[in-house]
N, C-alpha and C. Protein backbone atom coordinates (compact mmCIF):
# COMPACT_ATOMS: atom_id res chain seq x y z
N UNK A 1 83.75 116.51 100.49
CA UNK A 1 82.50 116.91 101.08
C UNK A 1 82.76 117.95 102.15
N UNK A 2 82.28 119.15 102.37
CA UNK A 2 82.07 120.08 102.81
C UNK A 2 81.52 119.26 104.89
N UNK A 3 82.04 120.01 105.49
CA UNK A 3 81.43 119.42 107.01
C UNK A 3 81.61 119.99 107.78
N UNK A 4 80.64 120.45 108.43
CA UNK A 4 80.62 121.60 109.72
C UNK A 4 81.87 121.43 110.72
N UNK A 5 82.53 122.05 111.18
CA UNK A 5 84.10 121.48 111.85
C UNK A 5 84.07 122.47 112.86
N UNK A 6 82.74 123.55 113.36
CA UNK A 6 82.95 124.13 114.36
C UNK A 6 83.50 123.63 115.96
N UNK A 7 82.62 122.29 115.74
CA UNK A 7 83.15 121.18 117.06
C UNK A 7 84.59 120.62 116.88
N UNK A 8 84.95 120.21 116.04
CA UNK A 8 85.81 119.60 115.73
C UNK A 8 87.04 120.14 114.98
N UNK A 9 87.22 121.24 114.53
CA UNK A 9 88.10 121.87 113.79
C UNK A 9 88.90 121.37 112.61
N UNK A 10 89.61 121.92 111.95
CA UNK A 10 89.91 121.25 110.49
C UNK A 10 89.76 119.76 110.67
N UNK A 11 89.47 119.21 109.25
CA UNK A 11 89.29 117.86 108.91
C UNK A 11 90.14 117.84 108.19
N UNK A 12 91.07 116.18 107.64
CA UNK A 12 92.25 116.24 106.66
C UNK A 12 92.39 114.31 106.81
N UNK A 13 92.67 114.49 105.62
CA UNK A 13 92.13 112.82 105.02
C UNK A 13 93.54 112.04 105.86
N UNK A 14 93.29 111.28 107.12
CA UNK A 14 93.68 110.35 107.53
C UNK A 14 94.43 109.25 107.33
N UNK A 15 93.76 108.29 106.68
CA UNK A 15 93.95 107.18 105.28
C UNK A 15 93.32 106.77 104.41
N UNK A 16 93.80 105.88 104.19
CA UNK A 16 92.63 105.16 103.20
C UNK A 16 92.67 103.59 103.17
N UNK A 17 91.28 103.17 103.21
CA UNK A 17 91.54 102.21 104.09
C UNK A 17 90.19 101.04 103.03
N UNK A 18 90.70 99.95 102.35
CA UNK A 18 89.71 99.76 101.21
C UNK A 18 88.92 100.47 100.24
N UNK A 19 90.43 100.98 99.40
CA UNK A 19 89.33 102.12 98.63
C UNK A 19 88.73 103.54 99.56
N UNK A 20 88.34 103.63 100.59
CA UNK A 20 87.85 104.90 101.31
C UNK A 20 88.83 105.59 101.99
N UNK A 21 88.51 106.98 101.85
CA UNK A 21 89.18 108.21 102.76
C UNK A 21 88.51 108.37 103.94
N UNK A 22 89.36 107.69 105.12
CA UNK A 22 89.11 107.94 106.23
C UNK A 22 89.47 109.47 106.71
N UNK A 23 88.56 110.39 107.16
CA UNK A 23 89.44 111.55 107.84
C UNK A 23 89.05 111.92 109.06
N UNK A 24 89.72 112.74 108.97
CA UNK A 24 90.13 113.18 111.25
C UNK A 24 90.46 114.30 111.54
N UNK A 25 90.01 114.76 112.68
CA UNK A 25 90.29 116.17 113.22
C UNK A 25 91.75 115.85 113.62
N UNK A 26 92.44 117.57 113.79
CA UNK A 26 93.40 117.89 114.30
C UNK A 26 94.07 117.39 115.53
N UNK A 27 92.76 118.30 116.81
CA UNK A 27 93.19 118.40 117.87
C UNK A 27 92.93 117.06 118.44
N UNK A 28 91.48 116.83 118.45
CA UNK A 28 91.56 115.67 119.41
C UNK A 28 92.11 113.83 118.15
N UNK A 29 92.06 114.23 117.43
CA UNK A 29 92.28 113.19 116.27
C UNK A 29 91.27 112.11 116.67
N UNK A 30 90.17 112.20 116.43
CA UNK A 30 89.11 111.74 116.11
C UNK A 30 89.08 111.16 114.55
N UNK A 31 88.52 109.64 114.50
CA UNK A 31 89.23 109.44 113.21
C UNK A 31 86.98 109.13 112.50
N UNK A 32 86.92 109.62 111.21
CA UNK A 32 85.28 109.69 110.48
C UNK A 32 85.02 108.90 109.29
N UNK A 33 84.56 107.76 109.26
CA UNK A 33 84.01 107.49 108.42
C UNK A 33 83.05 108.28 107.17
N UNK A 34 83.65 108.75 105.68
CA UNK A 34 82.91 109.56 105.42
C UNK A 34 81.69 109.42 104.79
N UNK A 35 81.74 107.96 104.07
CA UNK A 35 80.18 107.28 104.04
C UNK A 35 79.20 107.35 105.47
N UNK A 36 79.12 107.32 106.43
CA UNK A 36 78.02 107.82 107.18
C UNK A 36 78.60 108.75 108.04
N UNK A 37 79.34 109.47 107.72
CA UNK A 37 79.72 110.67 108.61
C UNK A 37 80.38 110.40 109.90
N UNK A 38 80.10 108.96 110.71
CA UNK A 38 80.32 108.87 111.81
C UNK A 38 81.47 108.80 112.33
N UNK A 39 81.77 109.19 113.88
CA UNK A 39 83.43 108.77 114.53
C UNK A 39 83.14 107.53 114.56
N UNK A 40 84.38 106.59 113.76
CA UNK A 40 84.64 105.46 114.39
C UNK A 40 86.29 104.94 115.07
N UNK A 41 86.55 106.06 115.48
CA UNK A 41 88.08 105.58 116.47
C UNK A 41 88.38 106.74 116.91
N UNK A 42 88.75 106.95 118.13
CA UNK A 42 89.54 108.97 118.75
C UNK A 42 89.11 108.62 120.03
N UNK A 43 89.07 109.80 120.10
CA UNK A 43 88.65 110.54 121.95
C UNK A 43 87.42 111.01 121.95
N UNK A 44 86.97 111.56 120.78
CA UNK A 44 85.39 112.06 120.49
C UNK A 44 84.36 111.09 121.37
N UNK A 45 83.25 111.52 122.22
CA UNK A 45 82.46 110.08 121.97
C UNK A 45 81.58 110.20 120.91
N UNK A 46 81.03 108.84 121.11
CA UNK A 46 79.91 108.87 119.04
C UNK A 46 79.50 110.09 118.50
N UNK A 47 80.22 110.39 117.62
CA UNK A 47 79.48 111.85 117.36
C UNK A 47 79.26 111.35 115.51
N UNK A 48 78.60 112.71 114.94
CA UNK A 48 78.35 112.28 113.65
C UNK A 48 78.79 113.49 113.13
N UNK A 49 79.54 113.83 111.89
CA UNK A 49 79.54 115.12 111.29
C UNK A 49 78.62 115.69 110.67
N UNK A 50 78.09 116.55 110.25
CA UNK A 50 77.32 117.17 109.87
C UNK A 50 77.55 118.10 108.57
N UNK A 51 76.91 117.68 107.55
CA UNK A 51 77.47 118.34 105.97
C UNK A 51 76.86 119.65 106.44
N UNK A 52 77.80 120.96 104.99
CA UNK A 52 77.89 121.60 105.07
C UNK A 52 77.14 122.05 103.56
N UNK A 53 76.44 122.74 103.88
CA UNK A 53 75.79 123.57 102.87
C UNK A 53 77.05 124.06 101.61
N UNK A 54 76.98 123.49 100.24
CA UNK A 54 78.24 123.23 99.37
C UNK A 54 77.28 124.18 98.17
N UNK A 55 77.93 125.31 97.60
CA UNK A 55 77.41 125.91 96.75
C UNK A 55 78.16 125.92 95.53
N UNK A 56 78.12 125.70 94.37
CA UNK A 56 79.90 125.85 93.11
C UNK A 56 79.19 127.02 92.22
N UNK A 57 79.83 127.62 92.10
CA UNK A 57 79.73 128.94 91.46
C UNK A 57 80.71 129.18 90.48
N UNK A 58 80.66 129.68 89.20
CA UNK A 58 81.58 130.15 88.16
C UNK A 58 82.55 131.28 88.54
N UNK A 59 83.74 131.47 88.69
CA UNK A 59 84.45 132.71 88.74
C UNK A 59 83.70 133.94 88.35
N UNK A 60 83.10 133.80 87.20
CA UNK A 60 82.70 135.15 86.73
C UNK A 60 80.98 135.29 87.61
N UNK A 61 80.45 134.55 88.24
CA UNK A 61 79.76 134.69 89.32
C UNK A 61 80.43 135.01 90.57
N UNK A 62 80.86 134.46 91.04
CA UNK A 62 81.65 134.99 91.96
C UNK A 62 82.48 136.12 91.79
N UNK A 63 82.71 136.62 90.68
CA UNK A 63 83.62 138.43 90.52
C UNK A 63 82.05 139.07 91.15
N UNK A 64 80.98 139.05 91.01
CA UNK A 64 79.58 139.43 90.77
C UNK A 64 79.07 139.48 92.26
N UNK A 65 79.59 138.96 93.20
CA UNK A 65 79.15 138.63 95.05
C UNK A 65 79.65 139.99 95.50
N UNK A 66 78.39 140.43 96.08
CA UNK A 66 78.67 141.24 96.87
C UNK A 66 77.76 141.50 98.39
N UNK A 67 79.02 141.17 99.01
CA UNK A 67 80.74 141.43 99.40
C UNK A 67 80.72 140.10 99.10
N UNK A 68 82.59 140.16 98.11
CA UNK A 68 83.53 139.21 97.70
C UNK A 68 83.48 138.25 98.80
N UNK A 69 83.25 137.19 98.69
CA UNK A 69 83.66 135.82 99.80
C UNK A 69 85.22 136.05 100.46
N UNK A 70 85.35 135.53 101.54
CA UNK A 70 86.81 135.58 102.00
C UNK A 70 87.21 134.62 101.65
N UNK A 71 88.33 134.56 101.17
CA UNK A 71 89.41 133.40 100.44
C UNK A 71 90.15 132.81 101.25
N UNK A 72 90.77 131.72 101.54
CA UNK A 72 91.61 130.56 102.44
C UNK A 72 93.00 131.39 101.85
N UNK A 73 93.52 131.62 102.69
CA UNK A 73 94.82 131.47 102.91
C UNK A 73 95.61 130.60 102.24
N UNK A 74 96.82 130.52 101.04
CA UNK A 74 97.65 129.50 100.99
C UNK A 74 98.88 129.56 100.99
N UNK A 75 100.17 128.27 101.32
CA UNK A 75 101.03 128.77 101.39
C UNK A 75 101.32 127.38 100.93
N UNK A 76 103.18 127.51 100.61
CA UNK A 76 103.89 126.19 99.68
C UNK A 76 103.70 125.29 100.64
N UNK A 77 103.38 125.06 101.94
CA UNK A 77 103.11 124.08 102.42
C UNK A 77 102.20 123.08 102.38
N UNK A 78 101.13 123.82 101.65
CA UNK A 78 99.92 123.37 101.41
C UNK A 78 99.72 122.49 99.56
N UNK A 79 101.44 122.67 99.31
CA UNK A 79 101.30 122.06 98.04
C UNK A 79 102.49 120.68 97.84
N UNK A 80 102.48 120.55 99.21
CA UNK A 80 103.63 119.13 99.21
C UNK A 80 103.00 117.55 98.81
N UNK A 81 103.96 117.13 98.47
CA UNK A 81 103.40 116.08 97.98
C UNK A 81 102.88 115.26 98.89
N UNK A 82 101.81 114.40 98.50
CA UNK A 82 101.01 113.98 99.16
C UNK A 82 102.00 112.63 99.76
N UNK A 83 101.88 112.18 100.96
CA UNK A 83 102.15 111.08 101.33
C UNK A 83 101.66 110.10 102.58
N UNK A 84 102.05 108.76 101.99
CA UNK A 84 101.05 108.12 103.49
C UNK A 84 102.01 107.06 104.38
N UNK A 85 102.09 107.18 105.37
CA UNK A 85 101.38 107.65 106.26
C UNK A 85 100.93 109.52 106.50
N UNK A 86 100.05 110.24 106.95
CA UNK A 86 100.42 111.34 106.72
C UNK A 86 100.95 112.05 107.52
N UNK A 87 102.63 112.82 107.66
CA UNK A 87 103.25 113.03 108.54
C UNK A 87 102.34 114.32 109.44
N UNK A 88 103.27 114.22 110.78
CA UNK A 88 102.23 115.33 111.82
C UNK A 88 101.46 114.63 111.93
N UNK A 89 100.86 113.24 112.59
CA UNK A 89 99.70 112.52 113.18
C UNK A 89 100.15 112.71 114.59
């Protein structure tokens, strides 16, 4: 799910904790329930996230945008295997 992270900056799945992906900001590690959006553990006080307007578009729609969307950045770091606990907490 897509979520506004201007307050909060990147989001990145935490754990998982009965079946659910708990996730959490970076800086202050604020940890979100993503069934109701809410903080439930960090430094945050109660805050709620806020979805993000999520659009899916076909490649060959998207060749068609103009101006081209800006693309994320990737690098081999971003393709390690997944593991839990997740290191860098």
């Amino acid at each position: 799910m897509p979520f506004d992270v201007t307050d909060t900056g990147p989001l990145f799945v935490g754990l998982c904790k009965n079946g659910h992906m708990i996730v959490a900001d970076r800086k202050p590690k604020t940890f979100f329930q993503p069934t109701t959006f809410e903080s439930i553990i960090g430094p945050l006080p109660p805050y709620t996230l806020t979805m993000a307007y999520l659009q899916i578009l076909s490649w060959s729609e998207v060749k068609q945008l103009s101006p081209l969307p800006a693309i994320a950045q990737v690098t081999e770091h971003d393709f390690r295997a997944f593991e839990l606990p997740i290191p860098d907490l």
